[in-house]
C-alpha atoms as a PDB file:
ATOM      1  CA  UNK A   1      15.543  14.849  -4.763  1.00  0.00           C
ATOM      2  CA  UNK A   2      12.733  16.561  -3.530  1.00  0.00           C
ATOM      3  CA  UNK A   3       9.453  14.826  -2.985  1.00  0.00           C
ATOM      4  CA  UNK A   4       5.923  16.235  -2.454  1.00  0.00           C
ATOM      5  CA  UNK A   5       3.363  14.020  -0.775  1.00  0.00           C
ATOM      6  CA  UNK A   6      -0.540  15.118  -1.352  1.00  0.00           C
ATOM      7  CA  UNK A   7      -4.145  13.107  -1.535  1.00  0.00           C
ATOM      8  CA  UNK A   8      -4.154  11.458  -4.972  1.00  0.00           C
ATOM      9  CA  UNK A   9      -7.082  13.160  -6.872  1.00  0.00           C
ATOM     10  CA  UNK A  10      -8.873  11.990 -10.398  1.00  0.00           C
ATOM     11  CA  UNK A  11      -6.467  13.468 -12.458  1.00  0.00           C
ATOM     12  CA  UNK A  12      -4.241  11.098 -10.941  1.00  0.00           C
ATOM     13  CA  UNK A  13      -5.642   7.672 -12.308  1.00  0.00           C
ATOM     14  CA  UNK A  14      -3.499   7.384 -15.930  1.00  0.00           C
ATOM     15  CA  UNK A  15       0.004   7.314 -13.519  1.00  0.00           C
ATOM     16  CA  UNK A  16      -1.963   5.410 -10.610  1.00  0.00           C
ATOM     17  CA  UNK A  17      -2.922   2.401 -12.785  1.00  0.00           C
ATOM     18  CA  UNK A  18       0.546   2.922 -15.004  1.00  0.00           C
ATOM     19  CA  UNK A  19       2.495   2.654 -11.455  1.00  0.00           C
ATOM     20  CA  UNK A  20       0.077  -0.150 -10.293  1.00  0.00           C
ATOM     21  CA  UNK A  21       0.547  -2.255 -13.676  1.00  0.00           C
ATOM     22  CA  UNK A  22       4.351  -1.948 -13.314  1.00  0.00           C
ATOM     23  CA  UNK A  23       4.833  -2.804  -9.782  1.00  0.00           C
ATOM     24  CA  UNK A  24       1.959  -5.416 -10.107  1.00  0.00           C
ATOM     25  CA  UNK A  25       4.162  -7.127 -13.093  1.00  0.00           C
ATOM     26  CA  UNK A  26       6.978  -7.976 -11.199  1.00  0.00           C
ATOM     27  CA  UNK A  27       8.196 -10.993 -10.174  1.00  0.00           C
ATOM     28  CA  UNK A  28       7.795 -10.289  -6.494  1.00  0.00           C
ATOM     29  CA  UNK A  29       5.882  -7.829  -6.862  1.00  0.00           C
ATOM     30  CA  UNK A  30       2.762  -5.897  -5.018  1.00  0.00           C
ATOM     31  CA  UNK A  31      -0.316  -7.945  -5.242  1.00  0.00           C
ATOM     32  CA  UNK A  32      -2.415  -6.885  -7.495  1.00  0.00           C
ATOM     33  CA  UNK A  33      -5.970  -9.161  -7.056  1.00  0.00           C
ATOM     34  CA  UNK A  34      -5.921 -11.744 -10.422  1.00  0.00           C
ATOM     35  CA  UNK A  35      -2.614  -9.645 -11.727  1.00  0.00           C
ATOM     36  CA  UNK A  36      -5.163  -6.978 -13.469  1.00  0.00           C
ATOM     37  CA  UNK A  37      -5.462  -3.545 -11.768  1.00  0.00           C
ATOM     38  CA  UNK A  38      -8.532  -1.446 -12.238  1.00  0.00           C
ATOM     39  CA  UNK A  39      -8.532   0.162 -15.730  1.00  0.00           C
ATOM     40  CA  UNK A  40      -8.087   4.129 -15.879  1.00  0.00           C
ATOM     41  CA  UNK A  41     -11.944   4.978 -15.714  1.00  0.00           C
ATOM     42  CA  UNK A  42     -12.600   2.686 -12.642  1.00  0.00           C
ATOM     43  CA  UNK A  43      -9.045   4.362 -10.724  1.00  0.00           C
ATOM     44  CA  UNK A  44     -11.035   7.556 -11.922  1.00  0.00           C
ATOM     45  CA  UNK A  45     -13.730   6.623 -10.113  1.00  0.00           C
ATOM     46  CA  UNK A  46     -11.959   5.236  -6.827  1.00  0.00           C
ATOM     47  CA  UNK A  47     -10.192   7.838  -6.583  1.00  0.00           C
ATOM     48  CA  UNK A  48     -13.355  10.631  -6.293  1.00  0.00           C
ATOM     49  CA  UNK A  49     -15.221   8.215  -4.095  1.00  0.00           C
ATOM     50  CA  UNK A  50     -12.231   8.166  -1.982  1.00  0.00           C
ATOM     51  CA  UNK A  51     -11.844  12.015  -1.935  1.00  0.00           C
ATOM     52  CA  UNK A  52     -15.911  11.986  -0.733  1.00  0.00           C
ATOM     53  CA  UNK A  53     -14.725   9.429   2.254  1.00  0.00           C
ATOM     54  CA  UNK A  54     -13.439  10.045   5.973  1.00  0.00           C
ATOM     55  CA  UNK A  55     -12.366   6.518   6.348  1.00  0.00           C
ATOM     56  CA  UNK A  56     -10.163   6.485   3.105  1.00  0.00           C
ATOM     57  CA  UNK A  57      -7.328   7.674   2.008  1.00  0.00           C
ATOM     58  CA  UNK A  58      -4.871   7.638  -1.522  1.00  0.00           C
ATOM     59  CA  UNK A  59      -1.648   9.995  -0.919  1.00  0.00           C
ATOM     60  CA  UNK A  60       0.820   9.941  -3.268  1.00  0.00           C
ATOM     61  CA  UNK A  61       4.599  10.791  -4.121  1.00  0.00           C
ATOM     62  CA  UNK A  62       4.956  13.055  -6.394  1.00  0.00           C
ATOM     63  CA  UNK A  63       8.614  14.296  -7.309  1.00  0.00           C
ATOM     64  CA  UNK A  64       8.877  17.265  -9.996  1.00  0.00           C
ATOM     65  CA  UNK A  65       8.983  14.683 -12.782  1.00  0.00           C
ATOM     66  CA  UNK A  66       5.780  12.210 -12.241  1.00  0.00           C
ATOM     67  CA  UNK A  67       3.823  10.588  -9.320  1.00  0.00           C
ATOM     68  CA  UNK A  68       6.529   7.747  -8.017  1.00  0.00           C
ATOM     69  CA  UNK A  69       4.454   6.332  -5.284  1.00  0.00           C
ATOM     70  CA  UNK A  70       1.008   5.019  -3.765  1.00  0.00           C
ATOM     71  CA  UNK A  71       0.221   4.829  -0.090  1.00  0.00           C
ATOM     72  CA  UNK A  72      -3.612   3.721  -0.076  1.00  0.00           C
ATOM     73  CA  UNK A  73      -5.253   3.695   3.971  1.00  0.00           C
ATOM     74  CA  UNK A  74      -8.915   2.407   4.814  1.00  0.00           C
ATOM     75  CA  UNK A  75     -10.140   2.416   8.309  1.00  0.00           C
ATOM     76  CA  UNK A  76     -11.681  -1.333   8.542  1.00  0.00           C
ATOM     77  CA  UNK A  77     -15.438  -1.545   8.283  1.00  0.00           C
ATOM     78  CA  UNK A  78     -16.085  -3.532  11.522  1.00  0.00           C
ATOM     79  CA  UNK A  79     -17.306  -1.348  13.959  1.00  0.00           C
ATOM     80  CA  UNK A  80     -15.415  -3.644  16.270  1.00  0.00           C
ATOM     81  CA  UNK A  81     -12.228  -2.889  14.450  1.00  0.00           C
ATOM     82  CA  UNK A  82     -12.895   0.715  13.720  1.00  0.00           C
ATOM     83  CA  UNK A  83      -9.795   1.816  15.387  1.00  0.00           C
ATOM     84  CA  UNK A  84      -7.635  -0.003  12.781  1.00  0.00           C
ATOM     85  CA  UNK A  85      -6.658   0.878   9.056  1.00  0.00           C
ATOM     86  CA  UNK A  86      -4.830  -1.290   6.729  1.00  0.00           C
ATOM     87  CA  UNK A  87      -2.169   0.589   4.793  1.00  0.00           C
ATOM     88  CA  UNK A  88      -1.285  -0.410   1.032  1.00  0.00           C
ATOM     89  CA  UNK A  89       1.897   1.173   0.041  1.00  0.00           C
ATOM     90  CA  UNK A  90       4.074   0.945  -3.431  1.00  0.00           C
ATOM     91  CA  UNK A  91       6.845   3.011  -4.751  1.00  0.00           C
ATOM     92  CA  UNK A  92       8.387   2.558  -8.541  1.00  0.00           C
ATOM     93  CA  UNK A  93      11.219  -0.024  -8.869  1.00  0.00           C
ATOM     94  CA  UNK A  94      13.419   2.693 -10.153  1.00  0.00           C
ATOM     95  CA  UNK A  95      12.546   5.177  -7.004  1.00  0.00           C
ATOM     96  CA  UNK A  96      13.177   2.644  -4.458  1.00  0.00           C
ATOM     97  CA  UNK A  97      15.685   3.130  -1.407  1.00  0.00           C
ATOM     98  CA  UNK A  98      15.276   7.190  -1.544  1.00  0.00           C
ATOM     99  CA  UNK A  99      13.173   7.795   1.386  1.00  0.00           C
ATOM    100  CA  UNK A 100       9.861   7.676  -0.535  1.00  0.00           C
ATOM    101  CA  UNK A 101       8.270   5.117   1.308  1.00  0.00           C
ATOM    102  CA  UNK A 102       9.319   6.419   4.629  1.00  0.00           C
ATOM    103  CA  UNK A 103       8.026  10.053   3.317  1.00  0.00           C
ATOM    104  CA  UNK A 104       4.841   7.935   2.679  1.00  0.00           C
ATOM    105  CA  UNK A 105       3.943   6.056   5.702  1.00  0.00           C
ATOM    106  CA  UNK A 106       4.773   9.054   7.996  1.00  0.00           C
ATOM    107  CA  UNK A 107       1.834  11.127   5.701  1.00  0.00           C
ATOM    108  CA  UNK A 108      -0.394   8.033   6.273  1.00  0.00           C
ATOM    109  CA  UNK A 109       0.290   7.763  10.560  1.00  0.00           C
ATOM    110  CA  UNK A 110      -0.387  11.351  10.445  1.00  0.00           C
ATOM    111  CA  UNK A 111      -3.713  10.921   8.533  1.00  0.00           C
ATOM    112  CA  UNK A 112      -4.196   8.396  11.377  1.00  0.00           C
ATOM    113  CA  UNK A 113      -3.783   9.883  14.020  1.00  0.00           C
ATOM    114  CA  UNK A 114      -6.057  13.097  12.868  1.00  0.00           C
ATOM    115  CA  UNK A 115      -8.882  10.231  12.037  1.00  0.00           C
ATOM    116  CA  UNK A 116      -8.559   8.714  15.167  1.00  0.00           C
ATOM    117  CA  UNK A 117      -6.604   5.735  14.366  1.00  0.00           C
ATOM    118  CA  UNK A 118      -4.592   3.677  17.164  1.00  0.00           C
ATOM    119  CA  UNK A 119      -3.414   0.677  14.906  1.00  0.00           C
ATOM    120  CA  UNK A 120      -2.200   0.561  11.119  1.00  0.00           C
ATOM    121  CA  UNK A 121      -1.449  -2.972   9.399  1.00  0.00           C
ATOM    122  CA  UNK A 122      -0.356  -3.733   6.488  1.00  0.00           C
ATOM    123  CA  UNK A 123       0.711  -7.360   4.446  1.00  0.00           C
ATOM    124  CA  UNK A 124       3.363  -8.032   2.919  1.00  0.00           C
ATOM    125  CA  UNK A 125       4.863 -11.112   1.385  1.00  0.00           C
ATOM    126  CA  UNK A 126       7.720 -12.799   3.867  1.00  0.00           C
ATOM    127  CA  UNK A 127      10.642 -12.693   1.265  1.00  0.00           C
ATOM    128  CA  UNK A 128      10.123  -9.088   0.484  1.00  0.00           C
ATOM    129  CA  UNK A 129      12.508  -8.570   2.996  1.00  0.00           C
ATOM    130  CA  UNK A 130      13.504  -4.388   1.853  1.00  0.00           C
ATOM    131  CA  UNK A 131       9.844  -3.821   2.817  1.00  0.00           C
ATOM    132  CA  UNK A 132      10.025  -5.407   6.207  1.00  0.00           C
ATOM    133  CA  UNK A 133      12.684  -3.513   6.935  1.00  0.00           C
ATOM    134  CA  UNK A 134      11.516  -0.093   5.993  1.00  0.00           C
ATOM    135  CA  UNK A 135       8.234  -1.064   8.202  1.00  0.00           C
ATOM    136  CA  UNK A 136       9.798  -2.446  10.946  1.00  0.00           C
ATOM    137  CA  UNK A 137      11.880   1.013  11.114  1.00  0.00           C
ATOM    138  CA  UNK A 138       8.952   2.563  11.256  1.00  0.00           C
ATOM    139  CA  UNK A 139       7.858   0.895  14.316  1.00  0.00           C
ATOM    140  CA  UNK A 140       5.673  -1.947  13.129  1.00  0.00           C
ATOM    141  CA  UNK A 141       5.967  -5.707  14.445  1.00  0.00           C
ATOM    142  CA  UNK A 142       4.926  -8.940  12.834  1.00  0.00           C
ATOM    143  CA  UNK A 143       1.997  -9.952  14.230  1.00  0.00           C
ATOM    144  CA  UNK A 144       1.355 -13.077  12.395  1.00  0.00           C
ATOM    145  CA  UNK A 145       0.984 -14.914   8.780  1.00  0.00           C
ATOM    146  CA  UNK A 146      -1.842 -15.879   6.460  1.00  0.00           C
ATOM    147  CA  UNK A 147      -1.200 -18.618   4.889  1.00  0.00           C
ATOM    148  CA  UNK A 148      -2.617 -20.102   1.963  1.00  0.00           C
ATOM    149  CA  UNK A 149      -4.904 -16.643   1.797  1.00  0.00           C
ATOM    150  CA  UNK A 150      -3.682 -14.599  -1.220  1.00  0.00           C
ATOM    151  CA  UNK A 151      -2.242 -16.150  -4.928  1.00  0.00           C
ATOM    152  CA  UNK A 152      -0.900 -13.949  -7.531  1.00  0.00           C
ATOM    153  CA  UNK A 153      -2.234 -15.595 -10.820  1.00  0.00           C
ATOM    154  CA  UNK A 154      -1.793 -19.205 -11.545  1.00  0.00           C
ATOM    155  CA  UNK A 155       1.455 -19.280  -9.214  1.00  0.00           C
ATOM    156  CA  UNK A 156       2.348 -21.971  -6.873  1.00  0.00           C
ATOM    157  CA  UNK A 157       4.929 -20.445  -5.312  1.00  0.00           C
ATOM    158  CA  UNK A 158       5.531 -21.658  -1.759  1.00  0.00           C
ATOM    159  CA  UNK A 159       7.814 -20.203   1.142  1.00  0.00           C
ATOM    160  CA  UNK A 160       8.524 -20.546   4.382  1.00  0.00           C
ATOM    161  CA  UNK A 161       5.239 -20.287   5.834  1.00  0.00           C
ATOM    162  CA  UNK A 162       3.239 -21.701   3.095  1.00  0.00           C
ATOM    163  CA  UNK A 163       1.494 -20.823  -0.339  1.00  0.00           C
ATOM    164  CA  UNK A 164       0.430 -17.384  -0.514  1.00  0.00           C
ATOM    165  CA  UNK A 165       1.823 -16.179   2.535  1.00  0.00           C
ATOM    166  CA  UNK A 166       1.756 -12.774   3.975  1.00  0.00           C
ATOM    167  CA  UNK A 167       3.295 -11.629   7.458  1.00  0.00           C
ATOM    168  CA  UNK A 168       0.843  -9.299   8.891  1.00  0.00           C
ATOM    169  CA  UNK A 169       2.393  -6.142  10.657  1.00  0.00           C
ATOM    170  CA  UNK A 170       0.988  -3.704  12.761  1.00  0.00           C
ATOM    171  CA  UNK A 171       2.308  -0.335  14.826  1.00  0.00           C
ATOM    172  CA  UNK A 172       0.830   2.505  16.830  1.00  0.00           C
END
């Protein structure tokens, strides 16, 4: 399988919010802020502001059949922080375990790099354990957890390191 990776543009946003929904509805799925992601104008509208941005990036996976994947990258807004971007990343259930991700975050460290980036860091929940693995391949190391910071819905779902819990990783 061949798979192109390009900066999402505004024609983008119907398979953008499609892929978000989808991942975003699964059991332990990508967090998606009150389980509602941004309807198909509003992604329409992200998406062009993001295009006007140096600090931001959407690239996506794109294989000949349909966009399969999201990698989203913001440089934070502390000047303080500047350095570092926080990297977002989701790939369709059903395109999992092909390389997409991997094809994804090396786009995004390259994006980096150009934009004068020295740290990425991402979250991700601790019993997502396929994710942690395809980061820590790629270099990044647990830095730490947030607990009790982030709820999906009305859950009460508590692991390891608490309710809500997200191990923070970072690499370059």
């Amino acid at each position: 399988m061949t798979v192109r990776i390009r900066h999402a543009d505004a024609r983008d946003a119907q398979v953008l919010v499609s892929l978000a929904r989808a991942v975003g509805s699964e059991p332990e799925g990508w967090l998606v802020a009150g389980g509602e992601w941004r309807t198909v104008r509003e992604e329409r509208r992200h998406l062009r502001a993001v295009r006007a941005s140096p600090h931001v990036a959407v690239l996506v996976a794109e294989t000949r059949d349909s966009v399969v994947g999201r990698l989203s990258i913001v440089r934070d807004g502390n000047p303080a922080c500047a350095h570092v971007a926080d990297v977002g990343l989701m790939v369709a259930l059903d395109e999992r375990r092909r390389g997409i991700g991997t094809a994804l975050l090396a786009a995004a460290e390259e994006w980096a790099r150009r934009s004068g980036i020295r740290k990425l860091e991402l979250h991700v929940f601790p019993h997502n354990e396929a994710a942690i693995a395809l980061y820590e391949r790629h270099g990044y190391r647990r830095e730490g957890y947030r607990t009790r910071q982030f709820r999906r819905g009305r859950s009460r779902r508590r692991g390891p390191h608490g309710q809500g819990a997200l191990g923070v990783l970072g690499m370059m």
